[in-house]
Protein backbone atom coordinates (compact mmCIF):
# COMPACT_ATOMS: atom_id res chain seq x y z
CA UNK A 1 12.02 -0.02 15.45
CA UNK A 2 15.45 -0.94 16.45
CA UNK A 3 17.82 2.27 16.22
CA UNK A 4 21.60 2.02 16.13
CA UNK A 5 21.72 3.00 19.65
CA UNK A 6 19.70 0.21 20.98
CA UNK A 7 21.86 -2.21 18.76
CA UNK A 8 24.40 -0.72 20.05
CA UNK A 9 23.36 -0.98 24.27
CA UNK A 10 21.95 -4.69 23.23
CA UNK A 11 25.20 -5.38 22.45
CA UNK A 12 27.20 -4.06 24.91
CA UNK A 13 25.01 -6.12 27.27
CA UNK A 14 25.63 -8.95 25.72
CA UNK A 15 29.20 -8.50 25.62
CA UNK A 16 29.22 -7.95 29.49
CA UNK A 17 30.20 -4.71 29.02
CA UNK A 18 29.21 -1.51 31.56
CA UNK A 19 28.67 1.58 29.76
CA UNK A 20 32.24 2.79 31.36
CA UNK A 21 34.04 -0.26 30.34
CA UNK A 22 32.71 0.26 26.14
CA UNK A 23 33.24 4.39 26.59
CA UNK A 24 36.72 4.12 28.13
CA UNK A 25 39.21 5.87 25.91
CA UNK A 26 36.56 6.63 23.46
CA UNK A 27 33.89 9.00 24.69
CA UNK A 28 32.25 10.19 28.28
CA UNK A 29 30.66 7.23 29.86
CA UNK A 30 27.25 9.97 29.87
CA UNK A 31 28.12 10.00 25.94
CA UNK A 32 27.86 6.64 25.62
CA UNK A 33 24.54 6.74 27.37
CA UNK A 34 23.03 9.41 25.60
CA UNK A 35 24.00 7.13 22.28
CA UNK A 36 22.04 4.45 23.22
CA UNK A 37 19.38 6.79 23.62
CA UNK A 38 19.56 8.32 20.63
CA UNK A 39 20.51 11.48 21.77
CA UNK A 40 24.15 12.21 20.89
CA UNK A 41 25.79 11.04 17.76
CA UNK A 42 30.00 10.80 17.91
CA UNK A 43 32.05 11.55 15.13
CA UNK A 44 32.46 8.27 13.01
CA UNK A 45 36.08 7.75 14.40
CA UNK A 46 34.62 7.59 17.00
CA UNK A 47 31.28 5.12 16.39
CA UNK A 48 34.07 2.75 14.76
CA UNK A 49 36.15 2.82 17.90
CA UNK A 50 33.09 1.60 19.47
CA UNK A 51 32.44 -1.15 16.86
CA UNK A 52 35.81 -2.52 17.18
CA UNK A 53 35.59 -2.47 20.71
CA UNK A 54 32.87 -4.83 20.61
CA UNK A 55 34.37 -7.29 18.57
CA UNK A 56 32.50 -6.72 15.40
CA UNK A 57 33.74 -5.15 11.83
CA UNK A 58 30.87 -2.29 10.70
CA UNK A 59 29.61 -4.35 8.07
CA UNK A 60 28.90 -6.60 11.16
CA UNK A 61 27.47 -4.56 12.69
CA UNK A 62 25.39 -3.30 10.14
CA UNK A 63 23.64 -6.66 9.45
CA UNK A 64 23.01 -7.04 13.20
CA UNK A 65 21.29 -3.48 13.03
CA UNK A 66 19.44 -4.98 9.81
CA UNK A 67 18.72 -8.36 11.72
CA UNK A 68 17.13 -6.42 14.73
CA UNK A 69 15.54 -4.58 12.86
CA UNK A 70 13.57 -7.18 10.88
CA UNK A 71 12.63 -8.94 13.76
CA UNK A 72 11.05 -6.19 15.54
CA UNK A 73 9.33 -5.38 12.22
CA UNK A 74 8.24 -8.80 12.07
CA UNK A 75 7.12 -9.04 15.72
CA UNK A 76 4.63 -6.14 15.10
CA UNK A 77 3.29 -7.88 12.40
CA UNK A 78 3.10 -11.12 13.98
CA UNK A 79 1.37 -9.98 17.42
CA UNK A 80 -1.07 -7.83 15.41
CA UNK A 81 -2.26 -11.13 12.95
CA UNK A 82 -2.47 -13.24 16.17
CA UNK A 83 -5.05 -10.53 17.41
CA UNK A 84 -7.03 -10.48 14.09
CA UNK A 85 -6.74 -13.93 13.60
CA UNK A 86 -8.61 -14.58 17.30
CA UNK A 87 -11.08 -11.70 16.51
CA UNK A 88 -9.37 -9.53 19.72
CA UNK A 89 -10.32 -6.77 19.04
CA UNK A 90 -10.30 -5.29 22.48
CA UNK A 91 -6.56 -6.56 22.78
CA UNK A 92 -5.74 -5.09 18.91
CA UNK A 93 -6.79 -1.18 20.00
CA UNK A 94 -4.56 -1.56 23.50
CA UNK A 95 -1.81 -2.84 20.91
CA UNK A 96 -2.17 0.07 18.34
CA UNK A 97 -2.43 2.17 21.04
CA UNK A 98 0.43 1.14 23.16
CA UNK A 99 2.75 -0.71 21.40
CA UNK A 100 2.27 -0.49 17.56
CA UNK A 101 2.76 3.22 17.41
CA UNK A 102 2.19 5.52 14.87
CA UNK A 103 6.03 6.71 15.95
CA UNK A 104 7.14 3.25 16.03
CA UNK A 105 5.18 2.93 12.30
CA UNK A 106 7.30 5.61 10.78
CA UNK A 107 10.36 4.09 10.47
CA UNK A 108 9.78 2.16 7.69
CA UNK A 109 7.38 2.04 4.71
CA UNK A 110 6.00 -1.34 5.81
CA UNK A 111 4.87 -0.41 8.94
CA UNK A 112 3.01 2.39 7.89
CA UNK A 113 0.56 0.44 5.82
CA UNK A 114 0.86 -2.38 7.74
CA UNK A 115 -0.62 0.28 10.71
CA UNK A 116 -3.12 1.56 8.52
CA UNK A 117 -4.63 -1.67 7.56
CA UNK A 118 -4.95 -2.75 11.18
CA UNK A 119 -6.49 0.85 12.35
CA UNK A 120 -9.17 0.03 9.31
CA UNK A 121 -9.57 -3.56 10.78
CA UNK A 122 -10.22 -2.44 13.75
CA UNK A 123 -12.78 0.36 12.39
CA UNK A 124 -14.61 -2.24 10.24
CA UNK A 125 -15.28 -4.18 13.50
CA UNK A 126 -16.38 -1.51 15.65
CA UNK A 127 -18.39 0.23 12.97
CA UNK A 128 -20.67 -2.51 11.55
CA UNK A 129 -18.55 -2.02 8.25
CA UNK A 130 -19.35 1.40 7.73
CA UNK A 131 -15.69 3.37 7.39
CA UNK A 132 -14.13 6.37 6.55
CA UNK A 133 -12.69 5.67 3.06
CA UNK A 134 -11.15 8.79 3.57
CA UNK A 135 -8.72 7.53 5.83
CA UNK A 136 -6.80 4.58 4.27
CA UNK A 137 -6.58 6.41 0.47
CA UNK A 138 -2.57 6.74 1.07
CA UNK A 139 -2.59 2.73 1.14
CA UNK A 140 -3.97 3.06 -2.25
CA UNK A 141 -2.64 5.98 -3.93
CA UNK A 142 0.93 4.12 -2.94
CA UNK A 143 -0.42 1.27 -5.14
CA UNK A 144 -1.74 3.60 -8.05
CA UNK A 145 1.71 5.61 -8.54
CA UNK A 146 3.77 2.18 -8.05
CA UNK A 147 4.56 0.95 -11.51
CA UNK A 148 5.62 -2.31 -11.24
CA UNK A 149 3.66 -4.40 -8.40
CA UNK A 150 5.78 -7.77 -7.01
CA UNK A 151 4.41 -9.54 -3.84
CA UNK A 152 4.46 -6.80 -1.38
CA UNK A 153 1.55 -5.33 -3.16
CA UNK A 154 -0.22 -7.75 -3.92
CA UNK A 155 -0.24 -8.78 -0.26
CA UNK A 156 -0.96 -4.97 0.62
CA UNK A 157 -4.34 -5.18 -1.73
CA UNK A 158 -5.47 -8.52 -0.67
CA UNK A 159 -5.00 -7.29 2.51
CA UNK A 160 -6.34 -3.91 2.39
CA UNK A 161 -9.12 -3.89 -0.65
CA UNK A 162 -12.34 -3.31 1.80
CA UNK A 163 -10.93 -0.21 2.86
CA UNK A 164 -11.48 1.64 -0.38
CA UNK A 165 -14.64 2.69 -2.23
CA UNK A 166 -15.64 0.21 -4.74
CA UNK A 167 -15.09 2.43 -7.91
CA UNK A 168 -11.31 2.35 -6.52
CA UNK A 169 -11.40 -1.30 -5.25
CA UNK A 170 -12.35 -1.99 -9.24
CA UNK A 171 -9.78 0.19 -10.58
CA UNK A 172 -6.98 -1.81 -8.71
CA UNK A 173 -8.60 -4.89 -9.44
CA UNK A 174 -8.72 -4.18 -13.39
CA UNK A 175 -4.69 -3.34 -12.50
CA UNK A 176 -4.27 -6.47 -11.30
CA UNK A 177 -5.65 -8.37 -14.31
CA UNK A 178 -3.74 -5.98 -16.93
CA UNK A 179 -0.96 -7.09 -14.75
CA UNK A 180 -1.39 -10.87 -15.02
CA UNK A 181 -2.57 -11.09 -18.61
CA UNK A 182 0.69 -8.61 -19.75
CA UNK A 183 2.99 -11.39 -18.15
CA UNK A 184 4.30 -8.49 -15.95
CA UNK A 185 2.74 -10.85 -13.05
CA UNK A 186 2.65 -14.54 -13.50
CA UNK A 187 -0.37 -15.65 -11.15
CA UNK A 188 1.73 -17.90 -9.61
CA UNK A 189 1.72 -15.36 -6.12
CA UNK A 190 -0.07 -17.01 -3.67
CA UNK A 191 -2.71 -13.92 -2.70
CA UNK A 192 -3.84 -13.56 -6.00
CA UNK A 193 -7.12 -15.91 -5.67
CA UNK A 194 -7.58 -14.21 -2.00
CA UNK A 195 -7.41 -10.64 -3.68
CA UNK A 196 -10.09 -11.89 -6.41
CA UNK A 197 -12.00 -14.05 -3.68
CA UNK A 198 -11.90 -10.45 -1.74
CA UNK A 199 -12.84 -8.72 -5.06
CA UNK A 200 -15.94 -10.86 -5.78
CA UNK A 201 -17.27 -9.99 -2.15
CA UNK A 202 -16.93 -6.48 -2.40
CA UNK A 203 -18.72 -6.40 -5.99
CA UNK A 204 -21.58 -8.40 -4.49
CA UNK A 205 -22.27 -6.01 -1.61
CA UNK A 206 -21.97 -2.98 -4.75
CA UNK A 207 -24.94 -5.02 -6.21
CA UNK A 208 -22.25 -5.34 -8.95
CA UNK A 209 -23.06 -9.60 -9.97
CA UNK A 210 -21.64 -9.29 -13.47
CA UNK A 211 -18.16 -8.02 -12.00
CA UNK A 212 -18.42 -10.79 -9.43
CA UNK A 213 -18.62 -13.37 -11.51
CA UNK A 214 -15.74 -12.28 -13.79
CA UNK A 215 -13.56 -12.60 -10.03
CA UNK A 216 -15.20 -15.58 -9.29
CA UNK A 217 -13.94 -17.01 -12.18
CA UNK A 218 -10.72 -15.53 -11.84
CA UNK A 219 -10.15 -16.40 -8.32
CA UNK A 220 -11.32 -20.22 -9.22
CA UNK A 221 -8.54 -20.61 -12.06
CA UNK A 222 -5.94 -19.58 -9.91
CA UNK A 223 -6.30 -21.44 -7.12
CA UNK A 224 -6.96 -24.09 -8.85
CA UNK A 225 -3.56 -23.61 -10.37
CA UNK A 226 -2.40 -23.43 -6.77
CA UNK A 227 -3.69 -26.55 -5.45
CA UNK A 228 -5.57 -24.00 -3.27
CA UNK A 229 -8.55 -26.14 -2.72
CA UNK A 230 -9.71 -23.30 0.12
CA UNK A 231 -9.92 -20.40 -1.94
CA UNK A 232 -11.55 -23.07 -4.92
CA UNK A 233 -14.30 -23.39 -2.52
CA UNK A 234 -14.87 -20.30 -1.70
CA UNK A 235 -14.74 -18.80 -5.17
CA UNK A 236 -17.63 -21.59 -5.82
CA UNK A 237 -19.60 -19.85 -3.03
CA UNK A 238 -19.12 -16.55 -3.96
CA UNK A 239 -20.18 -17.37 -7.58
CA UNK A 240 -23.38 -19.44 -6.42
CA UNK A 241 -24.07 -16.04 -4.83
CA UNK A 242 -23.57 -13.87 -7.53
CA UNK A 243 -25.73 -16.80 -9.88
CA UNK A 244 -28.78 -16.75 -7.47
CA UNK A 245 -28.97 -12.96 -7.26
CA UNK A 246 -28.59 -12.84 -10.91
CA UNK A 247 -31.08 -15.22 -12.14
CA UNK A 248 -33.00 -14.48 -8.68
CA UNK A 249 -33.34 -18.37 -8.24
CA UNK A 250 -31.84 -20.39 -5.29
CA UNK A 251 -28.69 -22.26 -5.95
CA UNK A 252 -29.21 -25.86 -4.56
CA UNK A 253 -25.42 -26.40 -4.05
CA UNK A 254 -24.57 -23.11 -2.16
CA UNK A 255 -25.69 -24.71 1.42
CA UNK A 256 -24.08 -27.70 0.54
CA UNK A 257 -20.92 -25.70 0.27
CA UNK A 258 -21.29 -23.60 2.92
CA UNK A 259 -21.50 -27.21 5.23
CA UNK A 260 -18.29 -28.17 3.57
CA UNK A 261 -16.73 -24.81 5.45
CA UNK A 262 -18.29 -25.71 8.62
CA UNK A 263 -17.02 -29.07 8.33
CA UNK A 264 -13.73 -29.02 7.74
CA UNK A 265 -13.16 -26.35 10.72
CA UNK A 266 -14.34 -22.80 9.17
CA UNK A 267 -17.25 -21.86 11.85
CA UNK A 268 -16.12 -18.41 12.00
CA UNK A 269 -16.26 -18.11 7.50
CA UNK A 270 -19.53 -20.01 7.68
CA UNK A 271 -21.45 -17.71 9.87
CA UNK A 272 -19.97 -14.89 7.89
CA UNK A 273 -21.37 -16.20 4.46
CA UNK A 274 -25.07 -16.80 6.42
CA UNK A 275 -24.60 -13.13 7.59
CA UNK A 276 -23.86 -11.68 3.99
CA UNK A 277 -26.73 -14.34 2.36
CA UNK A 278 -29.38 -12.23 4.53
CA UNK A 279 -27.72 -9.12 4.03
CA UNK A 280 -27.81 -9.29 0.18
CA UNK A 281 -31.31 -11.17 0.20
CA UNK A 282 -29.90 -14.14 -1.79
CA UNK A 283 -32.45 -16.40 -2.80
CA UNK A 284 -32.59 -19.41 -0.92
CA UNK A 285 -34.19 -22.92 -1.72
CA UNK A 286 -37.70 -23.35 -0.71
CA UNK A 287 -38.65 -26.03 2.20
């Protein structure tokens, strides 16, 4: 995360500056250098002087410090999703390791889950899906004691939901619908079918049908108030799923479906629905 004496030596450089040139007058050129280090901190007569020096008011200089900011935050976020999004796993633990550190994840909120999530990514991969609950509870107890959810957290659950313990995953999920049906949340967030899409999953590998159904459902009438014709399909799959383990019969339109995904360029979605069909012995149609 960008600190105000990295703003501060990013902008001297771009100024064309040496560290003697900004300090003359001001401070010890060594000063200056610990600043940028963040290890010395001038008086704010001082700091201004500095400011002024480069050409910038402190309120400009305090939405370049926000700007920088922002885009390192986003960077972090951006490089880990690429990594996720090719399955790099290999590439994701250097990054976490490396780059994405939990020092660098303590400066803001954000960060911290965003961290989190990735660390139980990563975990999920490399352990078959078995996890330590244990470990990603303070993404969740942050959503408990949060009173009033907007899209942050709805992005944070959608994103985060297979980390917790069903019973929990439920309890959130039953949040979420006293939520929408209060009018506190007006379904029109674009996550909300992929939280109950990720919701109907989870129930179905908790040999929990009935509750899958009742996201199924849920996930289906809000995409389909979305125009979300991705998350429609799946939510048809997942509830074919629930169906055949329910009524123990095969549901003749589930591997038409499932080509649809293949189809239209979702190889890596398809295999994981053929992997969670055998998994949860889903009745399949006879040949």
């Amino acid at each position: 995360m960008q600190t105000i004496g990295a703003v501060l030596r990013s902008l001297r450089q771009d100024k064309g500056l040496t560290q003697a040139q900004l300090a003359h007058g001001i401070m010890s050129r060594s000063h200056l250098s610990e600043l940028e280090h963040q290890n010395y901190y001038p008086t704010y007569d001082k700091f201004l002087r500095l400011v002024d020096r480069l050409g910038l008011s402190l309120d400009e200089f305090q939405r370049e410090l926000t700007l920088q900011q922002e885009n390192e935050a986003d960077y972090y976020a951006h490089r880990s999703n690429d990594l996720v999004n090719q399955c790099n796993f290999i590439g994701l633990a250097n990054f976490l390791k490396t780059e994405f550190t939990a020092e660098i994840a303590q400066h803001s909120l954000y960060l911290q889950h965003k961290r989190l999530t990735l660390l139980g990514e990563l975990e999920f991969h490399q352990q078959a899906g078995q996890i330590d609950h244990t470990k990603y509870r303070p993404l969740f107890t942050y959503l408990l004691n949060t009173a009033h959810w907007h899209e942050y957290e709805i992005r944070l659950l959608t994103n985060s939901v297979f980390l917790a313990e069903y019973p929990l995953a439920k309890t959130l999920g039953n949040k979420m619908s006293k939520k929408i049906a209060s009018h506190e949340l007006y379904g029109r967030e674009k996550n909300i079918p992929i939280l109950f899409n990720n919701l109907a999953e989870l129930a179905l590998q908790n040999n929990d049908s009935h509750q899958a159904v009742i996201y199924c459902d849920l996930a289906q009438h809000f995409a389909h108030q979305m125009n979300d014709l991705y998350n429609q399909l799946l939510a048809t799959i997942n509830r074919s799923l629930a169906a055949a383990i329910l009524t123990q019969q095969a549901d003749s339109h589930l591997a038409t479906n499932l080509t649809i995904l293949q189809e239209f360029g979702y190889p890596q979605v398809y295999q994981h629905y053929q992997q969670l069909i055998q998994q949860l012995h889903v009745p399949r149609p006879k040949k």
